[in-house]
N, C-alpha and C. Protein backbone atom coordinates (compact mmCIF):
# COMPACT_ATOMS: atom_id res chain seq x y z
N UNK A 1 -30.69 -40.59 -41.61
CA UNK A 1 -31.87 -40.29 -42.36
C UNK A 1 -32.75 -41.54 -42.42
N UNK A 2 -34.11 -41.67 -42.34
CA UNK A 2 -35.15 -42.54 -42.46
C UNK A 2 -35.75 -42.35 -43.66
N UNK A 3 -36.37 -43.20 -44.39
CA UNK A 3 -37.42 -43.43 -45.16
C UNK A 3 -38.89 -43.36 -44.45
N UNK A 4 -39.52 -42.23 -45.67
CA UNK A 4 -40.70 -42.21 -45.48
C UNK A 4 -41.77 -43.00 -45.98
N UNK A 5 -42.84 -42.89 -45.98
CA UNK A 5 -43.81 -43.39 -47.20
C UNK A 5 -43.87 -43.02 -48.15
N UNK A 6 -43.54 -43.81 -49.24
CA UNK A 6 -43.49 -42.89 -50.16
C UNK A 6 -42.44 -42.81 -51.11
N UNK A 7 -41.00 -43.20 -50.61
CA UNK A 7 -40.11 -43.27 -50.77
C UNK A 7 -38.91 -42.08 -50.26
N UNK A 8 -39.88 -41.10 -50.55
CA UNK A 8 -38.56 -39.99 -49.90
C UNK A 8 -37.91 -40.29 -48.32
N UNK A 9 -37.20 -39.34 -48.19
CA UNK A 9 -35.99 -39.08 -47.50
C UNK A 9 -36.45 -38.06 -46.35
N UNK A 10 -36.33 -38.12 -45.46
CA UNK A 10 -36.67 -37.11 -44.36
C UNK A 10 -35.65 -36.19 -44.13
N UNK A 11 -35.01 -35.30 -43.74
CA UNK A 11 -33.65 -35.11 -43.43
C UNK A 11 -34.22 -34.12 -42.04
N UNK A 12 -33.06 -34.30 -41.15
CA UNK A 12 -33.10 -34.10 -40.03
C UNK A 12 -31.71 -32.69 -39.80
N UNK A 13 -31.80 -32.12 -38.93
CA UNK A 13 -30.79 -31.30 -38.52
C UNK A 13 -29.67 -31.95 -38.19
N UNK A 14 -28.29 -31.82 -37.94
CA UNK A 14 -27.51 -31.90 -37.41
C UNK A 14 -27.27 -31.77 -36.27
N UNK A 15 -27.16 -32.52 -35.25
CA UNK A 15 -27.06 -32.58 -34.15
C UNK A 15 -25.67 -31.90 -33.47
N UNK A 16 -25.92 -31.30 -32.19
CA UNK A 16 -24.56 -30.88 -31.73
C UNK A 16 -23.65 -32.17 -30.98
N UNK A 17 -22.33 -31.87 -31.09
CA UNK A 17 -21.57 -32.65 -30.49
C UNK A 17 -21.81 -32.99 -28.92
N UNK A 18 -22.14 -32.06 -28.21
CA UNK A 18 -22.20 -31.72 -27.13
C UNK A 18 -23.38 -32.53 -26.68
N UNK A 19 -23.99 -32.14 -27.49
CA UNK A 19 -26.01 -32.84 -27.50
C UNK A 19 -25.72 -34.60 -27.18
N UNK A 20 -25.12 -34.81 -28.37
CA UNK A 20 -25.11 -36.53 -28.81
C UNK A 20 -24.55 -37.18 -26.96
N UNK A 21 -23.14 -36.57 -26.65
CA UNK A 21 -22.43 -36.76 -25.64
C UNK A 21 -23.73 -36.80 -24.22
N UNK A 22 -23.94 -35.71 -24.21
CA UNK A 22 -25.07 -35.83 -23.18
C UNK A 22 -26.38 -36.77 -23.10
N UNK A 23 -26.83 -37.08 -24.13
CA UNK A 23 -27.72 -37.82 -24.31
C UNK A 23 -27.09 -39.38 -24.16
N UNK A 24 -25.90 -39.66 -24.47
CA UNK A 24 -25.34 -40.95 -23.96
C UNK A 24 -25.02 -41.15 -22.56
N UNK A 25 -24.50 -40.26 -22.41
CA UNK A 25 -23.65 -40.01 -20.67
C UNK A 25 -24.29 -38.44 -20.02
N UNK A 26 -25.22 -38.41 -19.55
CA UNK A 26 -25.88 -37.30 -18.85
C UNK A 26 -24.91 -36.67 -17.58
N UNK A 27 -24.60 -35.59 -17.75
CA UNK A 27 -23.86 -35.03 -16.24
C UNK A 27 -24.78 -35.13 -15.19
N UNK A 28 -24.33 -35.79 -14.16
CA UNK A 28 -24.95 -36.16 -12.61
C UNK A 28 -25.02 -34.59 -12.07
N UNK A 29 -25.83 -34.66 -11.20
CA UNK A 29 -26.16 -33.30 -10.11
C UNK A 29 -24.78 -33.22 -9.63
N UNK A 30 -23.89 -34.13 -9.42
CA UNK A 30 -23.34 -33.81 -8.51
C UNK A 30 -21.38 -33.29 -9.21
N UNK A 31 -22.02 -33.69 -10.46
CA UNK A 31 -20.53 -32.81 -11.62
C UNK A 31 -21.03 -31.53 -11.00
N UNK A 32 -22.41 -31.06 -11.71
CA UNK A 32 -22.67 -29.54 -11.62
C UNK A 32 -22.53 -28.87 -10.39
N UNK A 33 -22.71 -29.33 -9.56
CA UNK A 33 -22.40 -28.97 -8.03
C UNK A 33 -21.14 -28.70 -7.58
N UNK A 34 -20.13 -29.92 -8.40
CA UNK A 34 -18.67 -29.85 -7.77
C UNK A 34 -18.21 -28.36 -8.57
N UNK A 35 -18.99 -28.10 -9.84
CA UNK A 35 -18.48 -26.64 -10.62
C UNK A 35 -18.64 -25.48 -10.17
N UNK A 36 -19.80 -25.52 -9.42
CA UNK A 36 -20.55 -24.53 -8.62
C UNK A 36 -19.83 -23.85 -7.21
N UNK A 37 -19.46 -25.12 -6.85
CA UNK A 37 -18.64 -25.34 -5.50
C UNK A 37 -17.68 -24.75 -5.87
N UNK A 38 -16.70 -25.08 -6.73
CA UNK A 38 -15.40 -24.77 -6.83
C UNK A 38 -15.54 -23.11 -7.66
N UNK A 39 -16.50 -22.42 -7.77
CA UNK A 39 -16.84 -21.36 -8.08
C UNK A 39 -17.04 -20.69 -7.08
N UNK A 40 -17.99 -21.19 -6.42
CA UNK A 40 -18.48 -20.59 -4.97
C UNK A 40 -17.43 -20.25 -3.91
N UNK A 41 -16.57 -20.92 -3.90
CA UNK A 41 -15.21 -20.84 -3.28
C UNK A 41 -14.03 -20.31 -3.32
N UNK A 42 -13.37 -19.67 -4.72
CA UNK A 42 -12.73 -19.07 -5.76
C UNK A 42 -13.24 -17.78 -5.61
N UNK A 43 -14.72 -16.99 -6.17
CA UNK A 43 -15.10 -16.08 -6.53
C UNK A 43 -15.87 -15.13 -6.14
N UNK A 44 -16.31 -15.89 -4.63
CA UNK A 44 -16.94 -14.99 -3.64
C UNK A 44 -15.94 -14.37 -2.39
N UNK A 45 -16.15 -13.28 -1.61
CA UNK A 45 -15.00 -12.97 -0.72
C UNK A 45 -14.67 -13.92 0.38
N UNK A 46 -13.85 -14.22 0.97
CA UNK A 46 -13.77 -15.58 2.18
C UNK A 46 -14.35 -15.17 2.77
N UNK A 47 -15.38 -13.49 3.37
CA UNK A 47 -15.68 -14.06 4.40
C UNK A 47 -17.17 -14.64 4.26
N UNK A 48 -17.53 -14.79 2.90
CA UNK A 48 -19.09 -15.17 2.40
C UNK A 48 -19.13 -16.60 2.27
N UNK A 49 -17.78 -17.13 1.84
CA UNK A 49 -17.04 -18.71 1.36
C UNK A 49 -17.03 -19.13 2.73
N UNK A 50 -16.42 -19.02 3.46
CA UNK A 50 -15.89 -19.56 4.45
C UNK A 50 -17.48 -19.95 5.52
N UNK A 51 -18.84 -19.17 5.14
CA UNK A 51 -19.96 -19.29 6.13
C UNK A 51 -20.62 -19.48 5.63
N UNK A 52 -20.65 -20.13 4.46
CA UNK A 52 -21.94 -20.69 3.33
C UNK A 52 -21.49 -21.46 2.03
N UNK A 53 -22.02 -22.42 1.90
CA UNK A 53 -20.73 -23.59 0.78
C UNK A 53 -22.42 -24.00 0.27
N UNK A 54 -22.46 -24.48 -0.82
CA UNK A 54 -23.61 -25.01 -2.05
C UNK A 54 -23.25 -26.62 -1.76
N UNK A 55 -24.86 -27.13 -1.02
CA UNK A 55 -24.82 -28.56 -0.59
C UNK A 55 -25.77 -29.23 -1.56
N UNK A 56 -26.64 -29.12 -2.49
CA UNK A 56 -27.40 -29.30 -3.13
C UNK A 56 -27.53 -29.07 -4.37
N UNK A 57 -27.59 -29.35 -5.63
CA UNK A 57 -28.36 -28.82 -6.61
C UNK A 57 -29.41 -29.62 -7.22
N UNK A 58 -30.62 -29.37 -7.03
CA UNK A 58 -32.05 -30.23 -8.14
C UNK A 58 -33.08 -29.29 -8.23
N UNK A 59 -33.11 -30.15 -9.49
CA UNK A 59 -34.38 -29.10 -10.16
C UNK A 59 -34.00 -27.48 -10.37
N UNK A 60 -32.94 -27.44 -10.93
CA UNK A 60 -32.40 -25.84 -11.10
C UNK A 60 -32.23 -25.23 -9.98
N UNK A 61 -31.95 -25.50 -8.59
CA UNK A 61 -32.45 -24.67 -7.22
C UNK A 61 -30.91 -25.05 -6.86
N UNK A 62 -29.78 -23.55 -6.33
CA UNK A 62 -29.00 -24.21 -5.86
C UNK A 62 -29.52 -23.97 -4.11
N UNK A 63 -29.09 -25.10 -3.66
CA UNK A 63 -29.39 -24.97 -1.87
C UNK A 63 -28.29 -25.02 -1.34
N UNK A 64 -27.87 -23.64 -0.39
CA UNK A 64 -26.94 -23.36 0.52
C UNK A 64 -27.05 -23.35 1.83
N UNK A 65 -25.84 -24.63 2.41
CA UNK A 65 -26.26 -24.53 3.62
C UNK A 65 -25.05 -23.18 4.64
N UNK A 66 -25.48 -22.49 5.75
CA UNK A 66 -24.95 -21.23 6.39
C UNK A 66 -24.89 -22.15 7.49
N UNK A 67 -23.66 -20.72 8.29
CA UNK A 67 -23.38 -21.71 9.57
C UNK A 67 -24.56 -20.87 10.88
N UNK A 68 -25.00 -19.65 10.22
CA UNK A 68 -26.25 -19.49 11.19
C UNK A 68 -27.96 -18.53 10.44
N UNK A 69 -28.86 -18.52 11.20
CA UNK A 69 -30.04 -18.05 10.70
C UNK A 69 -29.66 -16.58 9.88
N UNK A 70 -28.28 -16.06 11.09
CA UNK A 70 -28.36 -14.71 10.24
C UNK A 70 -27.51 -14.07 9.07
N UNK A 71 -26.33 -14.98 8.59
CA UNK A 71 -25.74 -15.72 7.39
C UNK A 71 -27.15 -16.02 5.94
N UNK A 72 -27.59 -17.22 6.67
CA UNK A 72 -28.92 -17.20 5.65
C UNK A 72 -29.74 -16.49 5.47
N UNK A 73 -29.98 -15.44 6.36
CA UNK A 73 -31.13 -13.65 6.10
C UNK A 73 -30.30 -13.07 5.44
N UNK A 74 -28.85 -12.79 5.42
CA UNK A 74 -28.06 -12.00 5.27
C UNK A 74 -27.84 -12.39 3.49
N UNK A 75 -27.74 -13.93 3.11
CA UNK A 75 -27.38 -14.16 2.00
C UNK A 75 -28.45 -14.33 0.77
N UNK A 76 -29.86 -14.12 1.59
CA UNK A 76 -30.94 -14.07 0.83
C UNK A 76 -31.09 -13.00 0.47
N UNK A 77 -30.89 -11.98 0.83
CA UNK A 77 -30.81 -10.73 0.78
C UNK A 77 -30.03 -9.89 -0.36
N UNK A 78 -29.19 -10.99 -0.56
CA UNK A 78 -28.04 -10.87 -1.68
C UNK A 78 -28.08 -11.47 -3.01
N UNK A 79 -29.46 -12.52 -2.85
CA UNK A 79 -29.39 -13.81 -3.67
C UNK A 79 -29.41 -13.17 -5.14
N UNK A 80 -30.27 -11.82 -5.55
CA UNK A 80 -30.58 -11.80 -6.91
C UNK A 80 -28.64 -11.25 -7.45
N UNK A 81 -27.93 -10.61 -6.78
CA UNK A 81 -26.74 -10.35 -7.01
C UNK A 81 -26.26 -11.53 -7.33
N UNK A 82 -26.40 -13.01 -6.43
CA UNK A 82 -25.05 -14.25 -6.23
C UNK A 82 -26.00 -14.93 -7.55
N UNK A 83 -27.29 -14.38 -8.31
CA UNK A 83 -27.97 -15.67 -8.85
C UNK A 83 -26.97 -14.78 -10.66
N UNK A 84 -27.36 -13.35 -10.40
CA UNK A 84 -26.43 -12.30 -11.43
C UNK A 84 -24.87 -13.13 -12.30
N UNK A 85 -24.17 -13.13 -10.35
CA UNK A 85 -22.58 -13.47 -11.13
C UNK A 85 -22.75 -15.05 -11.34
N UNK A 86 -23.64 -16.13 -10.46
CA UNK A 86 -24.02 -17.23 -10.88
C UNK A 86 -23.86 -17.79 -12.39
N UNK A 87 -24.74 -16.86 -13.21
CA UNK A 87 -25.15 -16.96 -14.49
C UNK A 87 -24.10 -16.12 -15.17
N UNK A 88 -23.53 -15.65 -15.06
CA UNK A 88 -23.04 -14.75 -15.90
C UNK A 88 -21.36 -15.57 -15.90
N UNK A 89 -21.07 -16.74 -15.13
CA UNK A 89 -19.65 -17.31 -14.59
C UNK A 89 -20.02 -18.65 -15.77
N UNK A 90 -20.64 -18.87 -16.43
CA UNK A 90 -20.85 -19.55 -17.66
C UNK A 90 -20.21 -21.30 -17.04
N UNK A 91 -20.95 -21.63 -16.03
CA UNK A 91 -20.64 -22.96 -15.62
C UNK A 91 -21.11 -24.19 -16.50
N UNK A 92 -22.21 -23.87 -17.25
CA UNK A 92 -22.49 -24.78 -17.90
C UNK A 92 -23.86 -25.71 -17.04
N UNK A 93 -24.30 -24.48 -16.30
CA UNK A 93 -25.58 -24.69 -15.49
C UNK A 93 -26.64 -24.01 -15.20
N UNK A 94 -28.02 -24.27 -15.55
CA UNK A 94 -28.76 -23.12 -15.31
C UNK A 94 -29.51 -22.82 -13.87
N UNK A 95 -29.06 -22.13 -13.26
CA UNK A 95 -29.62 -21.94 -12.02
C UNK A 95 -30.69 -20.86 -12.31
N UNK A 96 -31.91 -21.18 -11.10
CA UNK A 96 -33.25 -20.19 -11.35
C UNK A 96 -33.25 -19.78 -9.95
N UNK A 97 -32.75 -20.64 -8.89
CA UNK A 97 -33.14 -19.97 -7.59
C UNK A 97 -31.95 -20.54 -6.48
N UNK A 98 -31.85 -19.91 -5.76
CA UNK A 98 -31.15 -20.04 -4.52
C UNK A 98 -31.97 -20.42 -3.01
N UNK A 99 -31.92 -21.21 -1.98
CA UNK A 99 -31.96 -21.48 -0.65
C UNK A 99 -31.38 -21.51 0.03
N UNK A 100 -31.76 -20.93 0.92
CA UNK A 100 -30.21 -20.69 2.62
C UNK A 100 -30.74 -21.25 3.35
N UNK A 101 -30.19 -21.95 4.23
CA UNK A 101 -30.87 -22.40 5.14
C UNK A 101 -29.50 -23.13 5.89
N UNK A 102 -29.85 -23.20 7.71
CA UNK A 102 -28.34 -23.59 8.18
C UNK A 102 -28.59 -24.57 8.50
N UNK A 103 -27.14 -25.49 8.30
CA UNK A 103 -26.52 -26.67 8.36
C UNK A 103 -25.13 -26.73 8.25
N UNK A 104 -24.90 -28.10 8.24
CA UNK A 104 -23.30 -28.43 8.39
C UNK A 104 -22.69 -27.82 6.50
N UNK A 105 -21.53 -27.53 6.62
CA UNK A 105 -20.85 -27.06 6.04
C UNK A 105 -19.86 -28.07 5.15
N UNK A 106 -19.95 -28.36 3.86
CA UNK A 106 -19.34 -29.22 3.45
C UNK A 106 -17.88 -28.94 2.75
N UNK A 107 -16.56 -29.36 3.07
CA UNK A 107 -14.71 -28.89 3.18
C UNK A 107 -15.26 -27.74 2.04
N UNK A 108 -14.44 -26.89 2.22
CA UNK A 108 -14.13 -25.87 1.02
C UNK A 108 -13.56 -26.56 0.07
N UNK A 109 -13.51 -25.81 -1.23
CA UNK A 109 -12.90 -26.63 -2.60
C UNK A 109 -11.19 -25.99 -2.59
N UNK A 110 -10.87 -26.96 -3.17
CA UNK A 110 -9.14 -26.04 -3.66
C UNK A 110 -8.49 -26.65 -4.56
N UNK A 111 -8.32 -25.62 -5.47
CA UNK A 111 -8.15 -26.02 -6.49
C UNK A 111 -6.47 -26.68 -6.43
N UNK A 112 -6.27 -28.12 -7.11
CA UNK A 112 -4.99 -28.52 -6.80
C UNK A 112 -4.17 -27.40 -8.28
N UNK A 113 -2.71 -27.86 -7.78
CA UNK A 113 -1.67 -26.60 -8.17
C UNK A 113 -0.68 -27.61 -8.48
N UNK A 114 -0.27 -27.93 -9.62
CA UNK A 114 1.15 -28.68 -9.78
C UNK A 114 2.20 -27.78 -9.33
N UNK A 115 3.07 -28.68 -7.94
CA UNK A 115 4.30 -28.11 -7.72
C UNK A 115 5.30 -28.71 -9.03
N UNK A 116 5.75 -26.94 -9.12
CA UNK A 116 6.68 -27.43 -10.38
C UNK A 116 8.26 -27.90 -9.53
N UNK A 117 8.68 -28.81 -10.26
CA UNK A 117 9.99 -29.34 -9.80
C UNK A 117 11.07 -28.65 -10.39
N UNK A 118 11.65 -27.65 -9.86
CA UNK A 118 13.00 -27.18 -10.30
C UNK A 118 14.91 -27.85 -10.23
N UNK A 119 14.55 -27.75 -11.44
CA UNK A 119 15.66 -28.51 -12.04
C UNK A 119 16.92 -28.16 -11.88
N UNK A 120 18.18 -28.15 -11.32
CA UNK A 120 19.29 -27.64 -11.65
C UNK A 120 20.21 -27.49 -12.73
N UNK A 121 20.24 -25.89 -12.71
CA UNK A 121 20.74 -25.58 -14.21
C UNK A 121 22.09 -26.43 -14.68
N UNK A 122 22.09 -26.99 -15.63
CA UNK A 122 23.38 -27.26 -16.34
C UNK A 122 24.04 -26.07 -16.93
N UNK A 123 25.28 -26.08 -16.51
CA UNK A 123 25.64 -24.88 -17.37
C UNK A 123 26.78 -25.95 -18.57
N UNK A 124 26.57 -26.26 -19.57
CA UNK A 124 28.06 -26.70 -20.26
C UNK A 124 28.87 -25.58 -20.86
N UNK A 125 29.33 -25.68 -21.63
CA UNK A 125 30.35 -24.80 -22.28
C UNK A 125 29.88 -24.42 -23.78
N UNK A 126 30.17 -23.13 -24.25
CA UNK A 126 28.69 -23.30 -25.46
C UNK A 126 29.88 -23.48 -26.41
N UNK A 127 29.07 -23.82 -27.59
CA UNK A 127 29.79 -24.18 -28.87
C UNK A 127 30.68 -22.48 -29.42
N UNK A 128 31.98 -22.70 -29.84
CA UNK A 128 32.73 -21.55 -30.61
C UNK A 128 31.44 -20.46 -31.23
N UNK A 129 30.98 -21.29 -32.29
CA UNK A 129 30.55 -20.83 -33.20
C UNK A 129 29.53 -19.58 -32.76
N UNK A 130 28.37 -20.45 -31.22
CA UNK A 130 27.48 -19.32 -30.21
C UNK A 130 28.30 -18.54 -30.04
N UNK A 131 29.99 -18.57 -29.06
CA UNK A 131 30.28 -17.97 -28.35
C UNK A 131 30.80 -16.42 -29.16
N UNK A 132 31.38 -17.11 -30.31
CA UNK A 132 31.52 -15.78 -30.94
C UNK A 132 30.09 -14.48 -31.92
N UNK A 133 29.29 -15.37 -31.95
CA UNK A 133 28.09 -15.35 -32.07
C UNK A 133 27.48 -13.45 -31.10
N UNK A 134 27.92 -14.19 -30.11
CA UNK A 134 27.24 -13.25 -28.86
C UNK A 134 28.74 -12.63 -28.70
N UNK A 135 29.48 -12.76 -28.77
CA UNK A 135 30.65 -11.42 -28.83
C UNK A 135 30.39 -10.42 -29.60
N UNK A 136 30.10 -10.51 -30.77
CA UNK A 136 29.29 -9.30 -31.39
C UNK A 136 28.00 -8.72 -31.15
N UNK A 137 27.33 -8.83 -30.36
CA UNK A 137 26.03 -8.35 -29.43
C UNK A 137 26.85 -7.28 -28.60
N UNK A 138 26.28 -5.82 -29.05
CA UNK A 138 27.10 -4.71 -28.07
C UNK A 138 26.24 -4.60 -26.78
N UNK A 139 24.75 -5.11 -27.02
CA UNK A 139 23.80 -4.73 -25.86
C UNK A 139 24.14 -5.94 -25.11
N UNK A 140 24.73 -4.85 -23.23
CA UNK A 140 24.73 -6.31 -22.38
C UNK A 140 23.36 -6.71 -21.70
N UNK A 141 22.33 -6.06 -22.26
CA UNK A 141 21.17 -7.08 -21.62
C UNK A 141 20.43 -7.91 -22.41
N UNK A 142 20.60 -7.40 -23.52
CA UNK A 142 20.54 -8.29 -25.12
C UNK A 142 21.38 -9.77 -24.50
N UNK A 143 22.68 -9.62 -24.93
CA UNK A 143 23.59 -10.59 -24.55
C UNK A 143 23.30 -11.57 -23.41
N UNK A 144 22.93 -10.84 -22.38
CA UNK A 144 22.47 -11.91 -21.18
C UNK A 144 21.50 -12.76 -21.13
């Protein structure tokens, strides 16, 4: 809060968390792009992914480069649908327009996957107290 003339008090809104963060550390074009990408890649069918990947984003415009003229007729054609699930996939980006146009193709995204490490079971010996425990359990799939 500031002082006015006068003596009073101004009071201001509350700012969002989100707001303050951005205004210190602004997301680069190229966060929003990698979200886009890894959307674009995930949620369209392979054979749309695999011949058109999002090389660009500025000024709200995402730009897609295709691997030919008729990929990019073909995907313009489609754009108000891809701009639809675009917006509606809540990336945390506002897109207004799409460009096709062919060029080189930049790796597909993939999403990494922790291999889980499987452990070998210990079996010990269970305590009396379990074992009789589960002797009175008549259900054997209960029991198991």
């Amino acid at each position: 809060m500031t002082k006015r003339s006068g003596g009073k008090r101004r009071r201001s809104k509350p700012t969002a968390l989100k707001d303050l963060v951005r205004k210190a550390h602004p997301v680069p074009h190229h966060v929003d792009l990698a979200r886009i990408l890894a959307w674009w890649c995930q949620a369209l069918p392979p054979r749309i992914a695999s011949r058109a990947r999002p090389v660009r984003f500025q000024h709200r415009i995402l730009y897609v480069n295709t691997v030919s003229s008729t990929w990019a007729q073909e995907l313009s054609f489609m754009s108000t649908d891809l701009l639809v699930r675009l917006r509606g996939a809540s990336l945390g980006v506002t897109i207004e327009g799409l460009r096709f146009r062919t060029g080189p193709l930049p790796p597909p995204f993939e999403r990494r996957t922790k291999k889980r490490v499987r452990r070998p079971l210990v079996t010990e010996p269970l305590p009396m107290s379990v074992g009789r425990a589960l002797a009175r359990i008549s259900d054997d799939g209960l029991r198991d």
